[in-house]
N, C-alpha and C. Protein backbone atom coordinates (compact mmCIF):
# COMPACT_ATOMS: atom_id res chain seq x y z
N UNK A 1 19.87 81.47 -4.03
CA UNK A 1 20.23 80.95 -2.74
C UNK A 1 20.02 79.44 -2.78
N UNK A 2 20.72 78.85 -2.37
CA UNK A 2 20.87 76.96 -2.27
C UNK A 2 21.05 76.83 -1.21
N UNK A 3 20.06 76.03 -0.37
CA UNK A 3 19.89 75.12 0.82
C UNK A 3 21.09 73.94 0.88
N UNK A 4 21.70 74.22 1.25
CA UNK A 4 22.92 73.10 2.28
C UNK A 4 22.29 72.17 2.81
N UNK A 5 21.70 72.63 4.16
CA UNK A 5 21.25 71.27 4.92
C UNK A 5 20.35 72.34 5.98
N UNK A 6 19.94 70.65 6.39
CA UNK A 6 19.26 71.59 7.78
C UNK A 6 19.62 70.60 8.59
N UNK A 7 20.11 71.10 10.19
CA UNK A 7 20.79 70.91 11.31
C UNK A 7 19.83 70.44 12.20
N UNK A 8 20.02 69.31 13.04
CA UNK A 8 19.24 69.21 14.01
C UNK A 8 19.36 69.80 15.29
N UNK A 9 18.41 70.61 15.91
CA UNK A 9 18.20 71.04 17.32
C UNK A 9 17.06 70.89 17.82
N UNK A 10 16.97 71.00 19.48
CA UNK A 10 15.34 70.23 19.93
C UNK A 10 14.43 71.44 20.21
N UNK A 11 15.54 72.91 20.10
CA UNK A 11 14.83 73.58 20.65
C UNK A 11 14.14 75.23 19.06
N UNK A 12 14.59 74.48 18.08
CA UNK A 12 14.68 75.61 16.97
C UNK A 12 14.96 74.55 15.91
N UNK A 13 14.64 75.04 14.74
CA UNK A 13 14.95 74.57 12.96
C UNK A 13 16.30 75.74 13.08
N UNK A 14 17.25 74.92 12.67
CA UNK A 14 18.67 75.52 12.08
C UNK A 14 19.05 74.40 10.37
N UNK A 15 18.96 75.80 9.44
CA UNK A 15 18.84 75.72 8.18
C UNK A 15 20.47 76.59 7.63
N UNK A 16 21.13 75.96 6.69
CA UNK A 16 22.39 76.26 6.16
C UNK A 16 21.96 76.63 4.56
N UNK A 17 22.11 77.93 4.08
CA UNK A 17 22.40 78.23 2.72
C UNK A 17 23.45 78.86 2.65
N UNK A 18 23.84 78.43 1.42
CA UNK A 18 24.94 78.86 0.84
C UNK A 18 24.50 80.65 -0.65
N UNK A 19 25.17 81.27 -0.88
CA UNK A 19 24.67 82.53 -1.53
C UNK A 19 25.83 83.59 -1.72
N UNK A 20 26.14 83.97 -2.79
CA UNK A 20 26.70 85.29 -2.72
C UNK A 20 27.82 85.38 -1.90
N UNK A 21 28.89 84.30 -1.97
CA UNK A 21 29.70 83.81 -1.33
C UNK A 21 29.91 83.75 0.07
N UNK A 22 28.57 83.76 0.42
CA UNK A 22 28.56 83.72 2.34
C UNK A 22 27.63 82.21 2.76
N UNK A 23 27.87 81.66 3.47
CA UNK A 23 26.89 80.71 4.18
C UNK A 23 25.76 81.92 5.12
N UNK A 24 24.72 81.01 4.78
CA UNK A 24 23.94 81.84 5.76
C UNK A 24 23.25 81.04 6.53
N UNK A 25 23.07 81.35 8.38
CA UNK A 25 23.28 80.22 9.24
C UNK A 25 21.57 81.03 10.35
N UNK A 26 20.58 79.99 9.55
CA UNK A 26 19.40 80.49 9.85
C UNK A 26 18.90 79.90 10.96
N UNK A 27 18.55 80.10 12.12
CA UNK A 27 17.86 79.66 13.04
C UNK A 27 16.39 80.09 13.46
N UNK A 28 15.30 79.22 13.60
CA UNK A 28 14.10 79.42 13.45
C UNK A 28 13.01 79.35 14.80
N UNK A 29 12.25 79.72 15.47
CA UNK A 29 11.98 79.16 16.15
C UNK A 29 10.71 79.93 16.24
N UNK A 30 9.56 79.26 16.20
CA UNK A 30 8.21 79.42 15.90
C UNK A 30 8.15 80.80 15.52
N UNK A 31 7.78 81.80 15.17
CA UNK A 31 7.43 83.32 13.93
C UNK A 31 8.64 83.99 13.56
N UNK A 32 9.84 83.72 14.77
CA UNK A 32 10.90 84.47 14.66
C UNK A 32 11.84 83.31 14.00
N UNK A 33 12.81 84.47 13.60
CA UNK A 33 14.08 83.98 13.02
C UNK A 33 15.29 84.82 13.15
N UNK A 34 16.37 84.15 12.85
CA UNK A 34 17.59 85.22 13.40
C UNK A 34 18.45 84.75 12.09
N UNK A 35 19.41 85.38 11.18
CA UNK A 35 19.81 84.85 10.46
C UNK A 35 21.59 85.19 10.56
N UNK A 36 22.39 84.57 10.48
CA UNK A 36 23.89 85.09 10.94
C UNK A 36 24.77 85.21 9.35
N UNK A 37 24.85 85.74 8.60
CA UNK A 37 25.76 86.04 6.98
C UNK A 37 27.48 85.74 7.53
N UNK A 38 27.91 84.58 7.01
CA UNK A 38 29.39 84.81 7.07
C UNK A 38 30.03 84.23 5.81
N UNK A 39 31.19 85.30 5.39
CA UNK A 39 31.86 85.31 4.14
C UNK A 39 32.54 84.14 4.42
N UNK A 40 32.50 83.35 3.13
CA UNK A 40 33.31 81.80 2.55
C UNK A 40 34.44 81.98 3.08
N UNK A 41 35.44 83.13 3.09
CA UNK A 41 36.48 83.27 2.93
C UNK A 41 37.08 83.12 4.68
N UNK A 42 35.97 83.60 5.29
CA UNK A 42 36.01 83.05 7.04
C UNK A 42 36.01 82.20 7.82
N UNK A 43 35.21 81.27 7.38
CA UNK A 43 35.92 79.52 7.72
C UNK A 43 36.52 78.80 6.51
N UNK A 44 36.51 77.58 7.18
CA UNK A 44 37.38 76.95 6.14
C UNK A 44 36.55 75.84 5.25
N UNK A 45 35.71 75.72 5.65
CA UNK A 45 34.36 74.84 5.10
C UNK A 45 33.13 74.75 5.70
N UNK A 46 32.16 74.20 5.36
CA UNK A 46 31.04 73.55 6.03
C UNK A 46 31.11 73.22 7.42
N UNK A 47 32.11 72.37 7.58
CA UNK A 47 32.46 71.49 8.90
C UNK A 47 32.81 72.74 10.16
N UNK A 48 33.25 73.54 9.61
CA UNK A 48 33.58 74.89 10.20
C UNK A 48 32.26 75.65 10.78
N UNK A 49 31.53 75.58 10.04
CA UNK A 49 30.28 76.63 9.90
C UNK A 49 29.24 75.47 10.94
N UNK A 50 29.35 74.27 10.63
CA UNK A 50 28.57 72.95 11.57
C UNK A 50 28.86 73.03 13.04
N UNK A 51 30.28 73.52 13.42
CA UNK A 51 30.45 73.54 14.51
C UNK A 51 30.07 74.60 15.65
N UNK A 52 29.72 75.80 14.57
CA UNK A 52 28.92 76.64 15.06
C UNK A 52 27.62 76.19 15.60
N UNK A 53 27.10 75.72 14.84
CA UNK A 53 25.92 74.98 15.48
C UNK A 53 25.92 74.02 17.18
N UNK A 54 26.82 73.77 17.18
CA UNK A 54 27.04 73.06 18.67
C UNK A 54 27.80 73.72 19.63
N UNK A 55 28.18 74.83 19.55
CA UNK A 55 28.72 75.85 20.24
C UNK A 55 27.60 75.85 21.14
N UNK A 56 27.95 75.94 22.56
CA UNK A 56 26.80 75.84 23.50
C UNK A 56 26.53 77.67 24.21
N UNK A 57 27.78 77.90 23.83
CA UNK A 57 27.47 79.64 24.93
C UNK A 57 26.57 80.48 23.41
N UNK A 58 27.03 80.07 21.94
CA UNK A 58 26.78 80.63 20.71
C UNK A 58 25.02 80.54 21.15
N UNK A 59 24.73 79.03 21.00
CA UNK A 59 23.22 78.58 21.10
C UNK A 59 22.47 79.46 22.11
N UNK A 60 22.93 79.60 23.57
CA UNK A 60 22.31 80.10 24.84
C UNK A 60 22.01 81.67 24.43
N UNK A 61 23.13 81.92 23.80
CA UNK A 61 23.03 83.31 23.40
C UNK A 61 22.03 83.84 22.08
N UNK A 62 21.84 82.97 21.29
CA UNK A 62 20.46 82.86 20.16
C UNK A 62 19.43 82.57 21.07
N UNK A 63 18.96 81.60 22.00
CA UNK A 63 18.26 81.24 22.45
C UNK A 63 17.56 82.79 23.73
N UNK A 64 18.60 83.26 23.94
CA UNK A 64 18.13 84.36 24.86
C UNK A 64 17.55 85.60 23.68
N UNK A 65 18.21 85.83 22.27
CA UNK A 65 17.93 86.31 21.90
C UNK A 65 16.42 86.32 21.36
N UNK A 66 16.22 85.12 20.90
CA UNK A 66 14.28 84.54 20.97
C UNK A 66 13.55 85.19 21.78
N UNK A 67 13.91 84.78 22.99
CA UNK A 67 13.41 85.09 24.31
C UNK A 67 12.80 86.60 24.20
N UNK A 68 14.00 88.12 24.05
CA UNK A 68 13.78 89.06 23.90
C UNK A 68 13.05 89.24 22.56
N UNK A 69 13.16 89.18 21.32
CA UNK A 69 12.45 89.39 20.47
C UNK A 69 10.73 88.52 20.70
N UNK A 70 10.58 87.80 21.15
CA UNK A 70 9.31 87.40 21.63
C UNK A 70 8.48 88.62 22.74
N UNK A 71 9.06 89.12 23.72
CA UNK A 71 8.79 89.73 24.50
C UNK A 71 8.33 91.44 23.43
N UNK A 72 9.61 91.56 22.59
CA UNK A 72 9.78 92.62 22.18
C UNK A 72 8.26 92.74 21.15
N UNK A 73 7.64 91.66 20.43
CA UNK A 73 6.75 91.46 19.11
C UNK A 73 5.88 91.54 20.00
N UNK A 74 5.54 91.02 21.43
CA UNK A 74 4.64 90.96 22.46
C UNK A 74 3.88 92.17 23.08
N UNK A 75 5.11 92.93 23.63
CA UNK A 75 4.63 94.11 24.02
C UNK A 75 4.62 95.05 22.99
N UNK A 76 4.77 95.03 22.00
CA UNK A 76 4.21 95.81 20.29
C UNK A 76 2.82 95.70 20.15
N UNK A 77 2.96 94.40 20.12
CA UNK A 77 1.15 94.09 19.92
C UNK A 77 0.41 94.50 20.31
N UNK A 78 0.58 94.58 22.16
CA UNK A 78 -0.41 95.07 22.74
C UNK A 78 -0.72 96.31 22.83
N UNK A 79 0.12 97.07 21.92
CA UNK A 79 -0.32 98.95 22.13
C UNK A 79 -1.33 99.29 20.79
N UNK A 80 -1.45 98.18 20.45
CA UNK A 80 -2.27 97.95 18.78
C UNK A 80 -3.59 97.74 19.49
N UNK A 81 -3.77 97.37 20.71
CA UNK A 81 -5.46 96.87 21.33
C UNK A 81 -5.66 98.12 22.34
């Protein structure tokens, strides 16, 4: 796997590898991570796959997804105490 780049956002680390002919379009945000696999053959480059990144309904919709998986690792935990 080869690191592309990493993307700036204020609210998450968004990291680009390339692999096994898919970009893989990682977004990070403190324990969690969400990772999105899309085949080369589906955009047309990089610049393609970048613009994903500034997609604002794409972002809101990762960003809600945090939200629930935080809640979800949350109330897990607590049936462990």
């Amino acid at each position: 796997m080869r690191q592309i780049t990493t993307l700036v956002h204020l609210e998450m680390q968004i990291t680009l590898f390339s692999w096994n002919q898919k970009y893989l379009l990682k977004f990070e945000k403190g324990v969690l991570e969400q990772t999105y696999k899309i085949p080369e053959m589906d955009v047309s480059g990089l610049e393609e796959i970048k613009l994903l990144t500034q997609n604002e309904l794409f972002l809101k919709k990762i960003q809600q997804r945090f939200e629930e998986m935080q809640e979800d690792l949350h109330q897990v935990l607590e049936t462990l105490y």
